[in-house]
N, C-alpha and C. Protein backbone atom coordinates (compact mmCIF):
# COMPACT_ATOMS: atom_id res chain seq x y z
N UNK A 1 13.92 -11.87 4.75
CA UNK A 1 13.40 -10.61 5.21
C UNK A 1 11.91 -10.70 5.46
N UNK A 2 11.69 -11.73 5.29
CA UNK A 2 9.89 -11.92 5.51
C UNK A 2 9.67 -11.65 7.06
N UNK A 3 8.57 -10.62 7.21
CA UNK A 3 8.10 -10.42 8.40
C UNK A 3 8.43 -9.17 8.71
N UNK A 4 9.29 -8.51 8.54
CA UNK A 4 9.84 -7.23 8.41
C UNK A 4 9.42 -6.33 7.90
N UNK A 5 9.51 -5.07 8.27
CA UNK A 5 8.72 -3.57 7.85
C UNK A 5 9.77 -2.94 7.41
N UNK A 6 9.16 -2.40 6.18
CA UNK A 6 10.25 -1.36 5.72
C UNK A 6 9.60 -0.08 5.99
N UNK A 7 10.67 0.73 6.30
CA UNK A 7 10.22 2.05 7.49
C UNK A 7 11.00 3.20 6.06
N UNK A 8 10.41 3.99 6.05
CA UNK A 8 10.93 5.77 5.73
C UNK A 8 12.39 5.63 5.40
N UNK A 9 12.63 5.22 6.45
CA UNK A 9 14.40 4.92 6.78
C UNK A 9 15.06 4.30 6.20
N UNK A 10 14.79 3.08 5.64
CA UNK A 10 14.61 2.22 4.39
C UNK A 10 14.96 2.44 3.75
N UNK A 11 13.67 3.09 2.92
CA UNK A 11 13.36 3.62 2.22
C UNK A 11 14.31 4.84 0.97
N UNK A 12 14.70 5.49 1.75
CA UNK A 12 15.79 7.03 2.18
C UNK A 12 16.94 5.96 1.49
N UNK A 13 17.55 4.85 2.80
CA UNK A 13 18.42 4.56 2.54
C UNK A 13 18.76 3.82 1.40
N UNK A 14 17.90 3.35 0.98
CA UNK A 14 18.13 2.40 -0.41
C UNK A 14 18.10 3.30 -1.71
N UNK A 15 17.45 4.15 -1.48
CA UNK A 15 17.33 5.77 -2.41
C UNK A 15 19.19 6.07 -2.63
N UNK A 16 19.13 6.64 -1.38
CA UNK A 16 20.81 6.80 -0.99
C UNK A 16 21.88 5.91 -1.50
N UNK A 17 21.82 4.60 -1.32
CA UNK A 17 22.64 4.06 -2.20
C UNK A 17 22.49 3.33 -3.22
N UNK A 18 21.20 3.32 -4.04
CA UNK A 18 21.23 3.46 -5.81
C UNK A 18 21.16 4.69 -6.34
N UNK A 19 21.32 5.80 -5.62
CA UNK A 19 21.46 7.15 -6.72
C UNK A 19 22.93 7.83 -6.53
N UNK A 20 23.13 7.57 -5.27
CA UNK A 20 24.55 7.77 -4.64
C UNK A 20 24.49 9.92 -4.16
N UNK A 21 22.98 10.07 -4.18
CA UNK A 21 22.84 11.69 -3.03
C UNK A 21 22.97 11.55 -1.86
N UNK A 22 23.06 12.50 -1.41
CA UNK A 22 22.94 12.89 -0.08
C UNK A 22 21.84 11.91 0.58
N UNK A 23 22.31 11.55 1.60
CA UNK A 23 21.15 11.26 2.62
C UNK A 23 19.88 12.32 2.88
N UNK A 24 20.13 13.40 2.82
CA UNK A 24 19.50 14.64 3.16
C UNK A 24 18.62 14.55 1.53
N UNK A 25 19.43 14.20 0.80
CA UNK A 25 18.35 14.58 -0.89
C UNK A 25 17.55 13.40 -0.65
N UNK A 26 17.97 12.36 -0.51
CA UNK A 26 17.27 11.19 -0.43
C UNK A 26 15.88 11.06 0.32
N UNK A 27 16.25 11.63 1.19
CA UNK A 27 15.17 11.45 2.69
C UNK A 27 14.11 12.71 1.77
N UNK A 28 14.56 13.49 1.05
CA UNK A 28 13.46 15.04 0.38
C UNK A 28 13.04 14.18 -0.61
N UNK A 29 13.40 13.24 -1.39
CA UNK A 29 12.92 12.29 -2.30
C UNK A 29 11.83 11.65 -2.14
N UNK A 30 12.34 10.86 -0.60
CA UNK A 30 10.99 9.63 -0.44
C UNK A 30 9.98 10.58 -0.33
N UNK A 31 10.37 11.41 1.10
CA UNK A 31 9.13 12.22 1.17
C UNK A 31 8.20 12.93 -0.05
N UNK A 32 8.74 13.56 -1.13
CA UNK A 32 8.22 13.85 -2.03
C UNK A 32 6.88 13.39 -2.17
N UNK A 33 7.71 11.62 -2.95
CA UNK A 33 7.10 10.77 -3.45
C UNK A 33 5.69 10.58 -2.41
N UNK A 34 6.17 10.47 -1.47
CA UNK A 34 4.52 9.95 -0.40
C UNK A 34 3.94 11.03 -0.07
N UNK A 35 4.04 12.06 -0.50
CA UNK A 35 3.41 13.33 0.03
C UNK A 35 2.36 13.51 -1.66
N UNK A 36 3.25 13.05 -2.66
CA UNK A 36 2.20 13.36 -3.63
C UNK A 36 1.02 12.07 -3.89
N UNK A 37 1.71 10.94 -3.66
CA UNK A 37 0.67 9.72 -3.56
C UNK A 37 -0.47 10.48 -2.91
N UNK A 38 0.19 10.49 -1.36
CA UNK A 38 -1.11 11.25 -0.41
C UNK A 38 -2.30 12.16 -0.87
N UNK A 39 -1.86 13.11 -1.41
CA UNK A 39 -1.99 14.01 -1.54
C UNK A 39 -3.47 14.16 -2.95
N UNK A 40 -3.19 13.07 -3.78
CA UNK A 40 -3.49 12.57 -5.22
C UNK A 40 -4.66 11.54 -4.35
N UNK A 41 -4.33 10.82 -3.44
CA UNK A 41 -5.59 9.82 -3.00
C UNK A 41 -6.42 10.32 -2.13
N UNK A 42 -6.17 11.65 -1.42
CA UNK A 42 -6.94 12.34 -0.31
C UNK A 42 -7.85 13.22 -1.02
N UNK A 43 -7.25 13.31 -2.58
CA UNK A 43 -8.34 14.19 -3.19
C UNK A 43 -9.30 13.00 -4.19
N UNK A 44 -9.06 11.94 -4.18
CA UNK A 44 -10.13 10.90 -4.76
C UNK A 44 -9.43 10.30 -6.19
N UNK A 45 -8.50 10.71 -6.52
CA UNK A 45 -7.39 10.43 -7.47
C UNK A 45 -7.29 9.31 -7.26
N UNK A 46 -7.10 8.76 -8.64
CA UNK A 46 -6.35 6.95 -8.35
C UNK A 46 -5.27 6.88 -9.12
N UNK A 47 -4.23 6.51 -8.03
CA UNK A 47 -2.57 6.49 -7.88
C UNK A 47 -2.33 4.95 -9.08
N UNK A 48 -1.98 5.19 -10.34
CA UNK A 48 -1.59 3.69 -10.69
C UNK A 48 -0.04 4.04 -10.91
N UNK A 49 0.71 2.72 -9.97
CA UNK A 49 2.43 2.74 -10.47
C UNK A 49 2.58 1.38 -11.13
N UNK A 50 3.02 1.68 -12.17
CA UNK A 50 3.07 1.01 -13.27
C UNK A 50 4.28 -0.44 -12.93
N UNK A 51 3.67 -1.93 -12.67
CA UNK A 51 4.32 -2.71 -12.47
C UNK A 51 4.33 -3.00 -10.90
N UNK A 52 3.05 -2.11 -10.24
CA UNK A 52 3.39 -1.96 -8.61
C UNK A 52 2.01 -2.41 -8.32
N UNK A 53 1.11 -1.87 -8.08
CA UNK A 53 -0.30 -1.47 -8.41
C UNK A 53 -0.72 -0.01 -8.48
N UNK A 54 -2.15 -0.20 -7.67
CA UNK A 54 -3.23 0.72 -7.82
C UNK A 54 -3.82 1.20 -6.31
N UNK A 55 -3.32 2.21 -6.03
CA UNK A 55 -4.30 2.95 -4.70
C UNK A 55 -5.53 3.92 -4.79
N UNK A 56 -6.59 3.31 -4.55
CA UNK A 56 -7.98 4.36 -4.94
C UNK A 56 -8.49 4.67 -3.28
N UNK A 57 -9.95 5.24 -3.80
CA UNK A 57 -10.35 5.60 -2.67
C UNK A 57 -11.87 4.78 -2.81
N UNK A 58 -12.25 4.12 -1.77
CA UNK A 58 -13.84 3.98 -1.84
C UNK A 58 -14.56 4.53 -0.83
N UNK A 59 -16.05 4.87 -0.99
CA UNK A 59 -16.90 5.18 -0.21
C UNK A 59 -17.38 4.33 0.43
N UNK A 60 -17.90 3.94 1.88
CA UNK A 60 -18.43 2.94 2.14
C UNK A 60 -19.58 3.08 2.74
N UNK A 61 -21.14 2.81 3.09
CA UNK A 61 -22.57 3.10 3.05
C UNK A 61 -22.34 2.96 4.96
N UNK A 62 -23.17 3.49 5.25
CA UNK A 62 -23.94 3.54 6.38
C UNK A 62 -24.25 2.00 6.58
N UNK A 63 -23.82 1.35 7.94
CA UNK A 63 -24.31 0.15 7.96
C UNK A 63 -24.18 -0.01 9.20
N UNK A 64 -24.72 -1.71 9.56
CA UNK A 64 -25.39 -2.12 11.06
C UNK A 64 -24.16 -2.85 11.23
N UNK A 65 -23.47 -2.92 12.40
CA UNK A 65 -22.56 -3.70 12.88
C UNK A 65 -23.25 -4.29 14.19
N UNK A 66 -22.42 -5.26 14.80
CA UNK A 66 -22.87 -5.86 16.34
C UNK A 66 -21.64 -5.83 17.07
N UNK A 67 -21.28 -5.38 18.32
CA UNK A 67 -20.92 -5.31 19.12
C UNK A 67 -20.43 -6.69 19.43
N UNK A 68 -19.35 -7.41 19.69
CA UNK A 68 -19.19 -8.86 20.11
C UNK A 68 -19.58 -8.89 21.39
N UNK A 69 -19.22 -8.36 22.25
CA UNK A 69 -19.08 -8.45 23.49
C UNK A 69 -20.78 -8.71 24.22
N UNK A 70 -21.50 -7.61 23.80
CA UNK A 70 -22.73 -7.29 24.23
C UNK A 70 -23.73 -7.95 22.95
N UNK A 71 -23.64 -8.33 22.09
CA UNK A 71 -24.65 -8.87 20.94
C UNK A 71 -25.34 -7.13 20.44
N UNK A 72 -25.19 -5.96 20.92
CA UNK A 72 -25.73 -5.08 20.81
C UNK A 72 -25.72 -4.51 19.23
N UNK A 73 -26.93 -4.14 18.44
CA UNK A 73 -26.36 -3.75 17.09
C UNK A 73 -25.55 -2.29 17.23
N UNK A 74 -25.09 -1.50 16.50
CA UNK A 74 -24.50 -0.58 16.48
C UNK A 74 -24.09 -0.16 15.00
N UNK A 75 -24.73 0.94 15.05
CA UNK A 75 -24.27 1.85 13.54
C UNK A 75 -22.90 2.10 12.76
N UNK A 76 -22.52 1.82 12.24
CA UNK A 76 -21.16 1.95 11.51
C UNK A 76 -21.48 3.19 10.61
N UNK A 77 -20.56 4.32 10.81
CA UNK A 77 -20.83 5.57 9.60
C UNK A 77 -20.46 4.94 8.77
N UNK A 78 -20.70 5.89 7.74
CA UNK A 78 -19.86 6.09 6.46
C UNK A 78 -18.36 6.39 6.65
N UNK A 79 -17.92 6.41 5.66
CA UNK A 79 -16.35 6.87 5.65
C UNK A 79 -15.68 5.99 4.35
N UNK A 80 -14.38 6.70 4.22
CA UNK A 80 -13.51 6.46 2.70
C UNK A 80 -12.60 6.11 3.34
N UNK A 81 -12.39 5.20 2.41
CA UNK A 81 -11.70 3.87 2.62
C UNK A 81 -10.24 3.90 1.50
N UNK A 82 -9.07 3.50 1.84
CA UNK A 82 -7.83 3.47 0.63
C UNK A 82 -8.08 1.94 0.56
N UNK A 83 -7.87 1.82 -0.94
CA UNK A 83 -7.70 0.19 -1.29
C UNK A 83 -6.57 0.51 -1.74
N UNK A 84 -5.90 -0.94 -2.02
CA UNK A 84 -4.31 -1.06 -2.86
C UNK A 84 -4.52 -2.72 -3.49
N UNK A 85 -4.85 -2.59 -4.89
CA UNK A 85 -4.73 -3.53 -5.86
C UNK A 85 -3.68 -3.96 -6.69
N UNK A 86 -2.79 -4.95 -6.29
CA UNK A 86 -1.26 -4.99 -6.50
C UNK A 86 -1.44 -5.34 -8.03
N UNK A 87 -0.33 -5.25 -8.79
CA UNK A 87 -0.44 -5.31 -10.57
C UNK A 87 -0.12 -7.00 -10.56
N UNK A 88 -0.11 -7.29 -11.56
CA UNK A 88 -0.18 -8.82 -11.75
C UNK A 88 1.23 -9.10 -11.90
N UNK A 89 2.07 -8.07 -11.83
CA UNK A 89 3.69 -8.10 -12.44
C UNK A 89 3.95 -8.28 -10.51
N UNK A 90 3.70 -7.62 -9.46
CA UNK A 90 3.98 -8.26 -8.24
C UNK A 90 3.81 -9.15 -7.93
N UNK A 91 2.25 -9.56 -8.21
CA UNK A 91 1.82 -10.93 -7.88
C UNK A 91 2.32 -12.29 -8.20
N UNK A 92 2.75 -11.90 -9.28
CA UNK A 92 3.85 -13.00 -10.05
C UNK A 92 5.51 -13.29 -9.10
N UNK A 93 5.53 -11.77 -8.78
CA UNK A 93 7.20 -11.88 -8.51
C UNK A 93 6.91 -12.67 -7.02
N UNK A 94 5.56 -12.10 -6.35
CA UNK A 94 5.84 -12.65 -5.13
C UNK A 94 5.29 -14.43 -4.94
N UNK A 95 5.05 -14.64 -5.57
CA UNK A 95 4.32 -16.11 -5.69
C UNK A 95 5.13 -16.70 -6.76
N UNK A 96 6.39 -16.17 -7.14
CA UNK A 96 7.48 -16.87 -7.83
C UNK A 96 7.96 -17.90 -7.07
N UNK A 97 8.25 -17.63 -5.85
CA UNK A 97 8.89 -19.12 -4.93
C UNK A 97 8.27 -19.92 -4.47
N UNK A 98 7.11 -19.43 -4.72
CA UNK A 98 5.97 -20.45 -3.94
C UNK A 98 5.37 -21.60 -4.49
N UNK A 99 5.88 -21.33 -5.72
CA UNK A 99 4.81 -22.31 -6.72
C UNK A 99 5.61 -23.94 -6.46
N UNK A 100 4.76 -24.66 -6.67
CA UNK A 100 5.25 -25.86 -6.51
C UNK A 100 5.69 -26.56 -7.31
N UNK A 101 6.86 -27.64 -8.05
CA UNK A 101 7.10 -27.62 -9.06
C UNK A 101 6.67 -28.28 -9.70
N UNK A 102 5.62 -29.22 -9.43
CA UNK A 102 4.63 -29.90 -10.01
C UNK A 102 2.93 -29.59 -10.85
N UNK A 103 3.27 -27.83 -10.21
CA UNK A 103 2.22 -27.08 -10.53
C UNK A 103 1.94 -26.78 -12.10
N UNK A 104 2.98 -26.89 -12.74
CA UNK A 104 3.30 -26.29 -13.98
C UNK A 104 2.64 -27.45 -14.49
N UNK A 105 2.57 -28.62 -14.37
CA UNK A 105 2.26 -29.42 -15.33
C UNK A 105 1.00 -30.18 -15.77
């Protein structure tokens, strides 16, 4: 499945068949869930799911960028930024196959 997006739809559906509701409850579920994440990080809240990670918010300063095209400098505003800091319990699961087996030793 590498390379692949998991969509809403997904989402819903995998809801749908480990709880065994409605498609219709399911789909009011996910949404729930991402409406309160949202909702919790748009107000500066930091989202931790336990075994998943961490979604915060940062501020980022007024700064000079350059234009590639033209070498021209150009102002970059400010603006808030979402980070997502995965827990060490993902990082593990996903770098479980990767490891080499010579690594361990």
């Amino acid at each position: 499945m590498a390379g692949n997006t998991v969509t809403r739809a997904d989402l819903t559906d995998a809801v749908y068949r480990s709880l065994g509701i409605s498609r219709n409850e399911s789909s009011a579920f996910v949404e729930r869930i991402l409406e309160e994440i949202s909702s919790a990080v748009e107000a500066g809240d930091t989202v931790k799911i336990s075994s998943f990670g961490t979604f915060s918010v940062r501020d980022k300063k007024l700064r000079m960028g350059r234009n590639p095209k033209t070498g021209e400098e150009v102002p970059i505003a400010p603006r808030r930024v979402i980070t997502f800091r995965a827990s060490h319990v993902l990082k593990d699961q996903i770098n479980e196959g990767h490891r080499r087996p010579d690594a361990a030793e």
